[in-house]
Protein backbone atom coordinates (compact mmCIF):
# COMPACT_ATOMS: atom_id res chain seq x y z
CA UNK A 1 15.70 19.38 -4.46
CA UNK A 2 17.71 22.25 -2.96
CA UNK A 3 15.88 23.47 0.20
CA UNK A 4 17.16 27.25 1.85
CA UNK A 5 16.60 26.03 5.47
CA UNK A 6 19.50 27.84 7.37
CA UNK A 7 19.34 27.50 11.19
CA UNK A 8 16.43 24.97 10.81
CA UNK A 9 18.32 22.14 8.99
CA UNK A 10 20.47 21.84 11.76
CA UNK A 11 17.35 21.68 14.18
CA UNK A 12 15.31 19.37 12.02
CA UNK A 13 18.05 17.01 11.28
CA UNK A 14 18.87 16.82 15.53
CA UNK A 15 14.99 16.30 16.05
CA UNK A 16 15.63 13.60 13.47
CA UNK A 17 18.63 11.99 15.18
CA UNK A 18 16.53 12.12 18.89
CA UNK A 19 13.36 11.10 17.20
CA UNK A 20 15.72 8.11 16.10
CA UNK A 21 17.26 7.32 19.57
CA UNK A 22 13.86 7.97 20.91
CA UNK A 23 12.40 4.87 19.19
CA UNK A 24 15.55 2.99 19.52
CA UNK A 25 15.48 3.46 23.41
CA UNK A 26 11.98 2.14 23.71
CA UNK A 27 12.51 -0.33 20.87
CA UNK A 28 15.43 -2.17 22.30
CA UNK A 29 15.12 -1.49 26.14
CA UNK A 30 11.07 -0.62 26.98
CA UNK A 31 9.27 -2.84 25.01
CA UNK A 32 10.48 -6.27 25.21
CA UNK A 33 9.84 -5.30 29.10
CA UNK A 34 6.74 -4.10 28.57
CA UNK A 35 4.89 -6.53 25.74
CA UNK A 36 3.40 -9.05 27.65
CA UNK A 37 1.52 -7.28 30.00
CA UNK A 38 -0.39 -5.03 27.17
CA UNK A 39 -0.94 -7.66 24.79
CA UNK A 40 1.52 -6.25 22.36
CA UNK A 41 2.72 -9.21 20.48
CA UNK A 42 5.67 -8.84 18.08
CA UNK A 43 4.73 -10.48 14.72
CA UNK A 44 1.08 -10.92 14.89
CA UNK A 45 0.58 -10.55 11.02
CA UNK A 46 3.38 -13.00 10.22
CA UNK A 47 5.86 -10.88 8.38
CA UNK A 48 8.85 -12.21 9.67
CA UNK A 49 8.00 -15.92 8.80
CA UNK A 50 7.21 -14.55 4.90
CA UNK A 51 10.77 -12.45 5.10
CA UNK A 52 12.30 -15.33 6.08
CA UNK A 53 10.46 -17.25 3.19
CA UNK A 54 11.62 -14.75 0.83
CA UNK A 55 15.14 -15.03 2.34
CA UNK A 56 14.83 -18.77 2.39
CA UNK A 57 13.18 -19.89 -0.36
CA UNK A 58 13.64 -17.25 -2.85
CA UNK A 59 9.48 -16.59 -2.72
CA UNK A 60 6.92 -14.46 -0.79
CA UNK A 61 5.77 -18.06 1.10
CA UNK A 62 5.15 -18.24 4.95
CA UNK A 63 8.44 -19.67 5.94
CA UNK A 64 9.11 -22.95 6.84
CA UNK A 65 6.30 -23.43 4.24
CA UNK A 66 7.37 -23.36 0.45
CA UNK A 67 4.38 -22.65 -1.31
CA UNK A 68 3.76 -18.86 -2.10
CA UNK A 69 1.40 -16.83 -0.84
CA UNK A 70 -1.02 -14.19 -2.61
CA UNK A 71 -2.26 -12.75 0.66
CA UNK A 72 0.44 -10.01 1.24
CA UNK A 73 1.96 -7.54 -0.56
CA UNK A 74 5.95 -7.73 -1.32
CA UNK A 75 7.37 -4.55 -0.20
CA UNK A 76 7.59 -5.06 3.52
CA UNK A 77 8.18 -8.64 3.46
CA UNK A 78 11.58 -8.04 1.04
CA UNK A 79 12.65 -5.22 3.11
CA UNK A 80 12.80 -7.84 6.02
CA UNK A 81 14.14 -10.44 3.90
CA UNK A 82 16.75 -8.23 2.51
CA UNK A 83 18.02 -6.76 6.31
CA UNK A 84 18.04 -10.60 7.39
CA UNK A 85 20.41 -10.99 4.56
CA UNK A 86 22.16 -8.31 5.50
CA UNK A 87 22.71 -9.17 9.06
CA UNK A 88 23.17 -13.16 8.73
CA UNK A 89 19.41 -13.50 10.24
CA UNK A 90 19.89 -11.12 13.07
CA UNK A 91 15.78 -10.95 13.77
CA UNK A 92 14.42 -9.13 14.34
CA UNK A 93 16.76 -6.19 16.09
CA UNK A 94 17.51 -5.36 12.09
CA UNK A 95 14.03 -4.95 11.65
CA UNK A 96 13.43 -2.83 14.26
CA UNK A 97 16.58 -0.80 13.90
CA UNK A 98 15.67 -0.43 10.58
CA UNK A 99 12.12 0.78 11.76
CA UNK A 100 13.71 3.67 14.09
CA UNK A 101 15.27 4.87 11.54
CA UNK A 102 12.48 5.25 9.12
CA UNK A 103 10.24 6.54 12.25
CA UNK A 104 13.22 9.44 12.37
CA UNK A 105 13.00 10.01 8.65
CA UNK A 106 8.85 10.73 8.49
CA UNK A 107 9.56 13.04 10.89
CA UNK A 108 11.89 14.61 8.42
CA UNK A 109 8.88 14.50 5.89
CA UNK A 110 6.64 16.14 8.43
CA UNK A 111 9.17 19.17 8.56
CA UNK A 112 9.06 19.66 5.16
CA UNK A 113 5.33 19.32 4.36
CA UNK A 114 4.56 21.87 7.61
CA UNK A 115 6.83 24.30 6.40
CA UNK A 116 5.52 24.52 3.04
CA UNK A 117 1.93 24.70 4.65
CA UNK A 118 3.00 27.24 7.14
CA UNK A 119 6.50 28.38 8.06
CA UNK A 120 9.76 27.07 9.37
CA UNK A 121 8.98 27.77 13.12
CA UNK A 122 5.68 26.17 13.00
CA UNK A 123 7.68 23.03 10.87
CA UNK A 124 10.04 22.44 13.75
CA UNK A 125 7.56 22.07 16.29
CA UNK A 126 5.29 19.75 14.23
CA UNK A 127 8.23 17.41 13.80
CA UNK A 128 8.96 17.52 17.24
CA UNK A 129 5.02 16.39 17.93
CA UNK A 130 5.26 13.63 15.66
CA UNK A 131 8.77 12.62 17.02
CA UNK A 132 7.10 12.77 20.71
CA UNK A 133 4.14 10.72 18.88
CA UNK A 134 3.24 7.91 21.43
CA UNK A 135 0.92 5.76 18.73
CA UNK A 136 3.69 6.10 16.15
CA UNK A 137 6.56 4.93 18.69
CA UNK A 138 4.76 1.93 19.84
CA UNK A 139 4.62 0.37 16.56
CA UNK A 140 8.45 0.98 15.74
CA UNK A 141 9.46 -2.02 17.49
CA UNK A 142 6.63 -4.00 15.98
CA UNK A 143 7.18 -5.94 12.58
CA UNK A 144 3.86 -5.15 11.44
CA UNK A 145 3.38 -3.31 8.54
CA UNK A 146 2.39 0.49 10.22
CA UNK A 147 6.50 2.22 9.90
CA UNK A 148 6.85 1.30 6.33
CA UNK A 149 3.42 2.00 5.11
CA UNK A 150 3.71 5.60 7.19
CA UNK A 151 6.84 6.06 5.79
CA UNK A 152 5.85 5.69 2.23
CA UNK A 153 2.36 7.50 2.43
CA UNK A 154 4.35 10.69 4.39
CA UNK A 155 6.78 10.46 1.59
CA UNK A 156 3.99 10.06 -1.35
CA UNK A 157 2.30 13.20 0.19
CA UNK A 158 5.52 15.25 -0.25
CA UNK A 159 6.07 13.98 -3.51
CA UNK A 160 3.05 14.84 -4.54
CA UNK A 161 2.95 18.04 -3.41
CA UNK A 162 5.89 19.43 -5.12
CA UNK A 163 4.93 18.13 -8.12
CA UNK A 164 1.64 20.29 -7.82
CA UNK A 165 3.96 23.27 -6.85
CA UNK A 166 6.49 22.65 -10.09
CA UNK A 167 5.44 20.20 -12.38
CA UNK A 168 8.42 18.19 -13.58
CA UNK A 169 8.94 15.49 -15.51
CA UNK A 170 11.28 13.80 -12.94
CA UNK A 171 8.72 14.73 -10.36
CA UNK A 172 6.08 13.00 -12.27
CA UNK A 173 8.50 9.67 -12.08
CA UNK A 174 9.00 9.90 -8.33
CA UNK A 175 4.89 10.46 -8.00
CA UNK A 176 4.58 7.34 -9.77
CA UNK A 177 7.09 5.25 -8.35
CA UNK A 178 5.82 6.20 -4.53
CA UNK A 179 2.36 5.38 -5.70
CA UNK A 180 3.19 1.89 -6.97
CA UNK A 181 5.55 0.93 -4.15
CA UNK A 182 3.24 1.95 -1.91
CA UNK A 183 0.35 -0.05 -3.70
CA UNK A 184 3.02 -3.26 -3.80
CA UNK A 185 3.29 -2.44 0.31
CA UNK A 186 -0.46 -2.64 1.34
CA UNK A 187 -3.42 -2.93 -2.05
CA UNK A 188 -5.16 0.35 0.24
CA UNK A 189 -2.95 2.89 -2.02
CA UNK A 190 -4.31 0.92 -5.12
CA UNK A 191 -7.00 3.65 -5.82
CA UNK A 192 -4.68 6.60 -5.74
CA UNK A 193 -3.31 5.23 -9.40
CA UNK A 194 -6.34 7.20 -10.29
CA UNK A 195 -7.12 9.86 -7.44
CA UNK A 196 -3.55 11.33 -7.71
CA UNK A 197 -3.70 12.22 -11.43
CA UNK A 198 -7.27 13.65 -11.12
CA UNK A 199 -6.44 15.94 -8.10
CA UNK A 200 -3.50 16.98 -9.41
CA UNK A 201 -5.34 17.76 -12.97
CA UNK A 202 -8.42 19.85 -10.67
CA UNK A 203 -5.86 21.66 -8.52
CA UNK A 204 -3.29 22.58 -11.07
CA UNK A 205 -4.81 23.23 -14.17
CA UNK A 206 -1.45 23.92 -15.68
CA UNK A 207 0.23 20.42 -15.15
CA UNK A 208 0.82 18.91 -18.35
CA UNK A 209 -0.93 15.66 -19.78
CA UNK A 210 2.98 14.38 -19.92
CA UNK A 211 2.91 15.07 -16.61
CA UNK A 212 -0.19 13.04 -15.67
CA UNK A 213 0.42 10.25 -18.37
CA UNK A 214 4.18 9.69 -17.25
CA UNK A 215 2.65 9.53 -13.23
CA UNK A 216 0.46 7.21 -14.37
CA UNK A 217 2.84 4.85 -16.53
CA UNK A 218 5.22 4.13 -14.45
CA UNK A 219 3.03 3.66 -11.10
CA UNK A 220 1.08 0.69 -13.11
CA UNK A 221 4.69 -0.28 -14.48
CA UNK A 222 5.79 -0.70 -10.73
CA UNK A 223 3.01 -3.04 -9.90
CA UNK A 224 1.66 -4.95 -12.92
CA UNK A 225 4.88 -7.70 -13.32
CA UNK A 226 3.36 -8.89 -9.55
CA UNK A 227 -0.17 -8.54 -10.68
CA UNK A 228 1.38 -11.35 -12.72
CA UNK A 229 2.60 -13.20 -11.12
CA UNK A 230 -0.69 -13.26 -9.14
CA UNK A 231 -2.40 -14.29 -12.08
CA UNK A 232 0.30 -16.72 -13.08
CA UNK A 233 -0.72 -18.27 -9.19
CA UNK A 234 -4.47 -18.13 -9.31
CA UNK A 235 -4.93 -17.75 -12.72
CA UNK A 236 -7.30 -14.76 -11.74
CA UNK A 237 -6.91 -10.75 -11.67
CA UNK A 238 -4.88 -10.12 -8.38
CA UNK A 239 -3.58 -6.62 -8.37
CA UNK A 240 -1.74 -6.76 -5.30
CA UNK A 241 -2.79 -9.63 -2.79
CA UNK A 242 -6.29 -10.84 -1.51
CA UNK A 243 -8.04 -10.40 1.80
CA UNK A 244 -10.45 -7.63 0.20
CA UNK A 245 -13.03 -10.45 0.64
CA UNK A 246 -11.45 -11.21 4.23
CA UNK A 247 -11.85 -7.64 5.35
CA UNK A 248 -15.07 -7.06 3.96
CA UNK A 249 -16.21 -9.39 6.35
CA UNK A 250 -14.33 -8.89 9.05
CA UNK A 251 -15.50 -5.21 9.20
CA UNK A 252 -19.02 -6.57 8.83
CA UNK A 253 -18.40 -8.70 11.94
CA UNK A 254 -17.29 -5.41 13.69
CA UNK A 255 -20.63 -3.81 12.24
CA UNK A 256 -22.86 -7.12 13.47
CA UNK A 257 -21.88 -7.36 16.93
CA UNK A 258 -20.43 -3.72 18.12
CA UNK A 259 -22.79 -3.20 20.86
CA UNK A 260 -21.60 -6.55 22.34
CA UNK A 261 -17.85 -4.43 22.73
CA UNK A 262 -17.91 -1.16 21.23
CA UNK A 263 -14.91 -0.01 22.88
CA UNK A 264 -12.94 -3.10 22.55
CA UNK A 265 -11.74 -5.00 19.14
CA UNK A 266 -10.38 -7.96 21.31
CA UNK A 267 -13.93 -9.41 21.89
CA UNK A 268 -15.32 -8.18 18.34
CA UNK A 269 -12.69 -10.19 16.26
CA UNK A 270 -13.16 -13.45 18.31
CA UNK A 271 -16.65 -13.30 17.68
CA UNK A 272 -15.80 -12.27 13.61
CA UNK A 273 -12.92 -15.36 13.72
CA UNK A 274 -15.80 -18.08 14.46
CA UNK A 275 -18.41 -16.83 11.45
CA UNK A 276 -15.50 -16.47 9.11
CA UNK A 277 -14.09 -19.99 9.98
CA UNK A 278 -17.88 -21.09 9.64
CA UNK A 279 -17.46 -19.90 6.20
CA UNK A 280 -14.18 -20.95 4.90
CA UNK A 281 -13.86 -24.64 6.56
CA UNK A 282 -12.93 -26.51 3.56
CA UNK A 283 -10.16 -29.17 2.30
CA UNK A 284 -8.68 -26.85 -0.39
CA UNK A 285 -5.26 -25.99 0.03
CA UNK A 286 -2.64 -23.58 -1.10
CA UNK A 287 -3.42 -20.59 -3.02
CA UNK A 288 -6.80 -22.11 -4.35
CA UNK A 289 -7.61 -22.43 -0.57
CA UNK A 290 -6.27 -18.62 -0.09
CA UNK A 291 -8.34 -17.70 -3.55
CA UNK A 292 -11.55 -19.61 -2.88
CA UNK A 293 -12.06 -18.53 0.75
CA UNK A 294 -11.31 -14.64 0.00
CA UNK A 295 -14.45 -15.04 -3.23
CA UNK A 296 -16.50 -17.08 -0.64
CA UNK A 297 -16.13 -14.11 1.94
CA UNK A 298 -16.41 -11.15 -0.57
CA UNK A 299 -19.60 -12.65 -1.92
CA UNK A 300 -21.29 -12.99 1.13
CA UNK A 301 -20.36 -9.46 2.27
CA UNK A 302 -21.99 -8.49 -1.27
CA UNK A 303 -25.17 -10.07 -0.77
CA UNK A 304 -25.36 -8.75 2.59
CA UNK A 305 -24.78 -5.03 1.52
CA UNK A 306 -27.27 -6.10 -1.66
CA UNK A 307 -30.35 -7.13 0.77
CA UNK A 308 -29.66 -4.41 3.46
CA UNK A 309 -28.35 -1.23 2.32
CA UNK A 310 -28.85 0.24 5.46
CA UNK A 311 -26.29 -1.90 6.83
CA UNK A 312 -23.54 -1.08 4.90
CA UNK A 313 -24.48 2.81 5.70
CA UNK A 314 -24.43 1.79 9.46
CA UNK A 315 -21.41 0.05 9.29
CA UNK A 316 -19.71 3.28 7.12
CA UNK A 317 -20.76 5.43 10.17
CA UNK A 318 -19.33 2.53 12.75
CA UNK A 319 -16.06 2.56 10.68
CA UNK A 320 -15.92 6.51 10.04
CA UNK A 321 -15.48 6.95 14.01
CA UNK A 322 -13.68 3.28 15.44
CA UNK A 323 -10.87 4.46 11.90
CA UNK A 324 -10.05 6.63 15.07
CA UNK A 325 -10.79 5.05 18.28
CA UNK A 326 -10.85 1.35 18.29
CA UNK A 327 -8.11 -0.59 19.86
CA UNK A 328 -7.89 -4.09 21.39
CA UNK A 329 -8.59 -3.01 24.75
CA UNK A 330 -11.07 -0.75 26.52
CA UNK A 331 -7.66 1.69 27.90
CA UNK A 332 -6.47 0.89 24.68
CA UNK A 333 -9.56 2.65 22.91
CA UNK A 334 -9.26 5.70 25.52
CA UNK A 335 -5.52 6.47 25.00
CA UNK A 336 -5.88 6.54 21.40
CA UNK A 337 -9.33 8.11 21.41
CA UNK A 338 -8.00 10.60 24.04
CA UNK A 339 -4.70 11.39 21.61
CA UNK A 340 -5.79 11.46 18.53
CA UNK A 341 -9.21 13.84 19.60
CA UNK A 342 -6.62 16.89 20.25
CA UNK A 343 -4.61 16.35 17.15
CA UNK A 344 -7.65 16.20 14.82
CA UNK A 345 -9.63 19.13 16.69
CA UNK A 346 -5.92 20.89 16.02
CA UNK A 347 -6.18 19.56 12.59
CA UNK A 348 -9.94 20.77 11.77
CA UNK A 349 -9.28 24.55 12.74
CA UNK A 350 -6.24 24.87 10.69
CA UNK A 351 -7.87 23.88 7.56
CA UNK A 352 -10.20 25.97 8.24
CA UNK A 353 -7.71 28.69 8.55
CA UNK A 354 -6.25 27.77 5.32
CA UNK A 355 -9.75 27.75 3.72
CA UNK A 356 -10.06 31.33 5.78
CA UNK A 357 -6.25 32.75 3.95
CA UNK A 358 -7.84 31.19 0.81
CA UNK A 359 -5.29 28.99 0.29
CA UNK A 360 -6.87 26.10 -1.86
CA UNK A 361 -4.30 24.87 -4.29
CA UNK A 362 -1.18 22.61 -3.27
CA UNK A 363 -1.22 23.39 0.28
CA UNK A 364 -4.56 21.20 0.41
CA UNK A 365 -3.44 18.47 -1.66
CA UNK A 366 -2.42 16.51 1.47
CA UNK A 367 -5.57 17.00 3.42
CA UNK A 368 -7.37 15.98 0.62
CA UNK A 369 -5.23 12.57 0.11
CA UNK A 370 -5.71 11.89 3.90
CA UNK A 371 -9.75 12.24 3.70
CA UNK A 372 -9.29 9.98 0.21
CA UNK A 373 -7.45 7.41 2.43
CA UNK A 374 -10.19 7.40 5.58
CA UNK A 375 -12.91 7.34 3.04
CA UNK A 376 -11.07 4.17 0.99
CA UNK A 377 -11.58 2.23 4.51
CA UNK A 378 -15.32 3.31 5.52
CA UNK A 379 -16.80 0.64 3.69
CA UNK A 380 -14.21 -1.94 4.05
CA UNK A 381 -12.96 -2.42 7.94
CA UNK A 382 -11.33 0.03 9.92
CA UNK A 383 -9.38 0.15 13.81
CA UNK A 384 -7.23 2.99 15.17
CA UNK A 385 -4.64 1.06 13.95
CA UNK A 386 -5.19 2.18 10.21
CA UNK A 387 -5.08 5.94 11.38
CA UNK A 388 -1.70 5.87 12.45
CA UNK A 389 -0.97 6.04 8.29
CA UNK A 390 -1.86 9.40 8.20
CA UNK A 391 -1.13 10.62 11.93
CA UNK A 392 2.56 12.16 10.68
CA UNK A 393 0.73 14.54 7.70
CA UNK A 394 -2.71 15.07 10.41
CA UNK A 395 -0.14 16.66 12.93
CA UNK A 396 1.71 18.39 10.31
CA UNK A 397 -1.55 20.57 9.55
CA UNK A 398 -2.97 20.24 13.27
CA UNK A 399 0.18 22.45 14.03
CA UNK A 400 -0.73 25.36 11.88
CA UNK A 401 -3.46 26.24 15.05
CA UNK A 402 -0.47 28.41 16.13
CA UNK A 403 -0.18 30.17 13.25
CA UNK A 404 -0.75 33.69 12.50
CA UNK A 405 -1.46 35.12 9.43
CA UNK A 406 0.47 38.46 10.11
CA UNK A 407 2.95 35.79 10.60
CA UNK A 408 6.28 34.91 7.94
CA UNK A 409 4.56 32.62 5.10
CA UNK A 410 6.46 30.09 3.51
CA UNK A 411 7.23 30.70 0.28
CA UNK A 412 4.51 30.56 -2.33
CA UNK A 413 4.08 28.13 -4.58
CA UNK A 414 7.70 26.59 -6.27
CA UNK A 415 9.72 27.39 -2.89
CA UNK A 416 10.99 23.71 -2.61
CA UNK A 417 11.92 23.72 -5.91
């Protein structure tokens, strides 16, 4: 894509560059200060031990263990196998490095969704918010999945939007290849193998079914050879990894016992931990353990929601506000609560603007793949953590509460073209 930016592209790529040095100053010289004292562990999901198992033993396995895994997705976890490769095991500065720079490049995304939404001025300034972000630099030095899955949904949102603006061919292969990376990062992009092609059919009833059928193709070509190896594991239908069954019930935990620590996940998931130990305390191990204790969990999250209705409507309400809100601490809870309430109020009037100018088509396809996103984790299990996804595209809109509609539009639809 060729993109007329003049003065801009100098600004937006030196917002990129300090948005970079930005993260890499509190990356390298805050954090490691600061990450003990506000319970900010580095690898609490374990993705360095599985890139090192990757690196290691030539298999997504939590390192110095041999046996794979079908609990995570590959992406992330051969990203950090491939910069330990790179770097001769140089852990995890390469991943964090690596991190900064991707933090720098969604802020490159943001510019170029906002001014397609809006104009260049208003573009500038959003990408300056999201490289001033404070929830989006604290996970940069973090190897936890947040950067890379940011990264990739920013990117999928700009992909998809130009291929609603000018339906390509090409544009229909980058579509699907963002979709099923994405999926292969973290199984929550799963459902937009199907949500994509339907928007893109309802708000551009001109696209082509080559268009649609080619997005489709090679997004399922991405991720079906792991959904066999899954199967080739556990000899069951795997798309991605488990823990659908694990977070089922963990967000049913948060649902049970939320008025014991509404504003604090740190007291809710020790509480969850002991009924889902309770529940999967058995001698299987291995990937039948990892299998059997996911279908144990899943089924009695089922049979809860089948017997009380109600409480998987309570706990969609719960999870429709702590998506938001919740983090592990009570100041924790605030700061992100406090943050994120003046970006989405920013974010609510300016659709409504848009809805105002009548501007329905491809400028809303993002906002509608960010409320498909928050709704995919309603019933499931949701913390403030999760929002940060979808913080980079939120601000990118939020920022149009400046705008003026006697101001310079964008161009309309086929500008980035």
């Amino acid at each position: 894509m060729v993109v007329n930016m003049d003065g801009a592209k100098y600004k937006s790529l030196l917002i990129v560059l300090c948005a970079t040095l930005i993260a890499c100053i509190f990356s390298f010289l805050i954090y490691p200060h600061i990450m003990g004292s506000v319970h900010a562990p580095l690898d609490p999901d374990d993705y360095g031990s599985l890139g090192y198992g990757v690196w290691q033993n030539g298999t997504l396995s939590f390192y110095p263990d041999s046996d794979p895994t079908v609990t995570r997705g590959p992406i992330y976890p051969l990203i950090i196998a491939g910069l330990l490769s790179l770097t001769n095991g140089w852990f995890p500065w390469s991943i964090q490095l690596a991190q900064c720079i991707l933090f720098g490049l969604t802020t490159l995304i943001v510019f170029f969704i906002a001014r397609n939404i809006w104009n260049e001025s208003l573009a500038l300034y959003a990408q300056l918010a999201c490289a001033m972000y404070p929830f989006l630099l604290w996970f940069t030095p973090r190897i936890w999945i947040e950067i890379v899955s940011t990264f990739l949904f920013s990117s999928l949102i700009l992909s998809t939007f130009c291929l609603c603006r000018k339906p390509t061919l090409l544009r229909s292969i980058i579509v699907g290849l963002l979709i099923g990376v994405s999926t292969l990062c973290k199984q929550t992009f799963l459902p937009f193998i199907f949500v994509i092609p339907v928007l893109l059919f309802i708000v551009n009833r001109t696209i082509r079914v080559q268009n649609i059928a080619l997005l489709c193709l090679v997004s399922i070509l991405v991720v079906s050879p792991w959904t066999f190896r899954n199967w080739v594991l556990t000899k069951h239908f795997v798309p991605v990894h488990l823990l659908a069954g694990y977070n089922f019930q963990r967000g049913d935990t948060y649902c049970k016992y939320y008025r014991t620590s509404p504003f604090a996940s740190e007291d809710l998931w020790a509480l969850g931990t002991k009924e889902i130990d309770a529940l999967t305390r058995n001698d299987l191990s291995g990937v039948e353990k990892e299998f059997n204790d996911d279908s144990v969990l899943l089924k009695k999250s089922l049979e809860t929601y089948r017997n009380s209705p109600s409480f998987l409507l309570k706990k969609c309400i719960i999870n429709s506000v702590y998506f938001w809100t919740l983090g592990e601490t009570r100041w924790k809870t605030l700061l992100i609560t406090c943050a994120h309430s003046i970006i989405l109020l920013c974010f609510i009037f300016s659709i409504r603007s848009l809805i105002r100018l009548k501007r329905y088509h491809a400028e809303m396809v993002p906002f509608y793949l960010v409320i498909f996103y928050y709704l995919f984790h309603l019933p499931i299990y949701a913390i403030g953590r999760f929002s940060i996804v979808l913080m980079p595209t939120v601000i990118a809109y939020a920022i149009g509460i400046f705008y003026r509609s006697n101001g310079r539009l964008s161009k309309r639809p086929g500008s980035m073209a």
